[in-house]
Protein backbone atom coordinates (compact mmCIF):
# COMPACT_ATOMS: atom_id res chain seq x y z
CA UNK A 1 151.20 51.26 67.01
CA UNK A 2 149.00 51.46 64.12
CA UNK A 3 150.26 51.11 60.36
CA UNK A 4 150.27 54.16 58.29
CA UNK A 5 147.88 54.56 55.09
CA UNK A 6 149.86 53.42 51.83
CA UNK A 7 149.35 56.60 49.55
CA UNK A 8 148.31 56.15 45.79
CA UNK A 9 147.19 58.27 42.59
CA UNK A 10 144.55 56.54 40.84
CA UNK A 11 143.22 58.07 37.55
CA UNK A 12 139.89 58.15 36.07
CA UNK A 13 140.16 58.13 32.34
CA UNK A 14 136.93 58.78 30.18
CA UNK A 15 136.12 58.70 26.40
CA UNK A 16 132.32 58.83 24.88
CA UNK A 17 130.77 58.58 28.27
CA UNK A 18 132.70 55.17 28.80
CA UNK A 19 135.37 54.70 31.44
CA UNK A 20 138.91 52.87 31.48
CA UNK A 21 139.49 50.68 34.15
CA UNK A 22 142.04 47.62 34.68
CA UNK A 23 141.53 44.23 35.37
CA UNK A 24 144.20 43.59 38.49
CA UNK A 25 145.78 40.21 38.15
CA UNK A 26 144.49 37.69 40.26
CA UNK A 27 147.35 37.18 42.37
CA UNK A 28 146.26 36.71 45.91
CA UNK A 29 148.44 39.23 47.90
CA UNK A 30 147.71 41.68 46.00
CA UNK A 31 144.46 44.37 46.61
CA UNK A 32 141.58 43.91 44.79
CA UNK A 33 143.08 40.64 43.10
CA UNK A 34 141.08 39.41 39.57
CA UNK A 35 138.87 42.63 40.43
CA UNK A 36 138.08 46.03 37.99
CA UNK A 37 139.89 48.90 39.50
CA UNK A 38 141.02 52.15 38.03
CA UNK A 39 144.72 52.68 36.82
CA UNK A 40 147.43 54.31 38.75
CA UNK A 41 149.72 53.07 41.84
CA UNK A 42 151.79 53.60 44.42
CA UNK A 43 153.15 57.51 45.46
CA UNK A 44 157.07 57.01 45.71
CA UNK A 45 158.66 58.95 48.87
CA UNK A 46 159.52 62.78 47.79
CA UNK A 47 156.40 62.49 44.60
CA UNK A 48 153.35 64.35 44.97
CA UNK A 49 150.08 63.20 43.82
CA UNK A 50 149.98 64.62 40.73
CA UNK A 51 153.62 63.71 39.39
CA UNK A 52 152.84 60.49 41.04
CA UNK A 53 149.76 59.87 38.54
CA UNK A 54 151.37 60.90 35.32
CA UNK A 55 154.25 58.21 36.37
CA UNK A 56 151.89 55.48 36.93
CA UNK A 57 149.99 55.96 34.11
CA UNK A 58 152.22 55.87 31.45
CA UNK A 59 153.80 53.43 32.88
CA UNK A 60 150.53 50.99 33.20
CA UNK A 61 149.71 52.20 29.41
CA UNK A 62 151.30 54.27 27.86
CA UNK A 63 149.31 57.16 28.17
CA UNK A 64 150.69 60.70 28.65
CA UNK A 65 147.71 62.54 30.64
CA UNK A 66 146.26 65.54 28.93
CA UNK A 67 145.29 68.45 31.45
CA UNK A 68 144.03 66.77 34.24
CA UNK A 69 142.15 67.76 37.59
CA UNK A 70 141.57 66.70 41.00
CA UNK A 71 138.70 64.48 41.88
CA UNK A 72 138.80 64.02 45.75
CA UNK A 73 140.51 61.79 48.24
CA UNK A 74 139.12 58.62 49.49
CA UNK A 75 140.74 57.22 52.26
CA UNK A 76 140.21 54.65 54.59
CA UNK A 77 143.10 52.95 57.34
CA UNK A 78 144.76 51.50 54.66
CA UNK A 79 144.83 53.39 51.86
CA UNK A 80 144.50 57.19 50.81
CA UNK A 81 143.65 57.55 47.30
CA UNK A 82 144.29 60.54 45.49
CA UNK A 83 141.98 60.50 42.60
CA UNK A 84 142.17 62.66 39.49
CA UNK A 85 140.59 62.79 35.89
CA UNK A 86 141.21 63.24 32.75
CA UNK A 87 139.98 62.58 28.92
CA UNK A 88 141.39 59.54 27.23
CA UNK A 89 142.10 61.15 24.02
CA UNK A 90 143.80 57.52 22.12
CA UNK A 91 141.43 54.91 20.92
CA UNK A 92 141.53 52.18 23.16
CA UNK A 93 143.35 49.66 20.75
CA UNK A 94 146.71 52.84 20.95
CA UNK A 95 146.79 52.08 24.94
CA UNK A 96 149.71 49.45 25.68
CA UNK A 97 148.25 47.45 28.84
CA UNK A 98 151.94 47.16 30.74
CA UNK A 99 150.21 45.83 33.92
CA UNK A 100 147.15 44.25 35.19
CA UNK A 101 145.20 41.49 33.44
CA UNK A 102 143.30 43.20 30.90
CA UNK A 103 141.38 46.67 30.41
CA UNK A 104 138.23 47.77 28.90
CA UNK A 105 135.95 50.81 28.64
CA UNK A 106 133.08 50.51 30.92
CA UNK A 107 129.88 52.33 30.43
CA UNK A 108 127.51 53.81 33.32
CA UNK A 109 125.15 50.84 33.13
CA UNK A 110 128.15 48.24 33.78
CA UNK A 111 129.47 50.04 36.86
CA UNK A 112 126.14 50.27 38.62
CA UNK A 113 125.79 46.59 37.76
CA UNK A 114 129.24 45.84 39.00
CA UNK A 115 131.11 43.39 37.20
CA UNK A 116 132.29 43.54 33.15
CA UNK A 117 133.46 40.64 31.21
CA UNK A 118 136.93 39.95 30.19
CA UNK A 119 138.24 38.61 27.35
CA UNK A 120 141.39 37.62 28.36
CA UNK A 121 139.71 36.08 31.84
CA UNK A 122 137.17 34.36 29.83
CA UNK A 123 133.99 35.25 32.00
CA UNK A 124 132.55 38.38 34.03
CA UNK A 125 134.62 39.87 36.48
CA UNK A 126 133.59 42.01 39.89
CA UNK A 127 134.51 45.92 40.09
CA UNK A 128 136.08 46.41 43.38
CA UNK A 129 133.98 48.21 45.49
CA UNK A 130 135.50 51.45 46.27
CA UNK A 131 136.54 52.18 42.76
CA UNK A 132 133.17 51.32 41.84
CA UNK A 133 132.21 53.70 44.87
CA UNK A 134 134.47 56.71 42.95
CA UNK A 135 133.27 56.19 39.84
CA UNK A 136 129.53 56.11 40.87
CA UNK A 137 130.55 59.61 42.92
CA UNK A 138 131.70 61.21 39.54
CA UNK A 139 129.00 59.78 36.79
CA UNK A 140 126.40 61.42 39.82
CA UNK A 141 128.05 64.62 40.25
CA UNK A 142 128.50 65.04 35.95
């Protein structure tokens, strides 16, 4: 019998033509550990996707979304993420980072190059590759 697909909301928050993503903490049972990956989490039973990404976002930092709109769905057997995006409309140094290792605004040039330094890791870390994959997906279809 095969596992079911964990179902997430993941957001994709831009400002100036830079994007917000999280460095995960580099524990190893986690997904994506030490890895850039965009914010959001886990859909609790009863949520839908888009209650489910407002949760997870202010949770992870504070951030009440604006408007916000569907992106697509990327899914593999694991996972089925329900992306969605949104302006960030606080300056970065107003976001509280409540989970992960660090964050920082990423520009088109560091995504296609895959990996961003972080301060608080003290060296260049790798984007994971399928929210690399989404977020190459939306700066191509802008």
């Amino acid at each position: 019998m095969s596992k079911q697909p964990v179902h997430v909301a993941i957001a994709i928050l831009y400002q100036d033509n830079k994007f917000l993503m999280q460095l995960r903490d580099n524990i190893p049972n986690i997904p994506y550990p030490g890895h850039w990956a965009l914010f959001g989490g886990h859909i609790e039973p009863g949520e839908t996707p888009d209650v489910a990404v407002k949760r997870e976002i202010l949770e992870e930092i504070g951030y009440t979304l604006p408007p916000f709109f569907e992106f697509g769905c990327y899914a593999d057997d694991a996972v089925v993420r329900h992306v969605f995006h949104a302006p960030l409309l606080l300056e970065f140094h107003q976001l509280e980072l409540n989970e992960g290792w660090d964050m920082g605004l990423l520009t088109p040039a560091d995504i296609r190059k895959g990996n961003f330094y972080s301060a608080n890791a003290g060296e260049e870390k790798p984007l994971g590759a399928t929210p690399q994959k989404i977020l190459l997906d939306f700066i191509g279809g802008q």
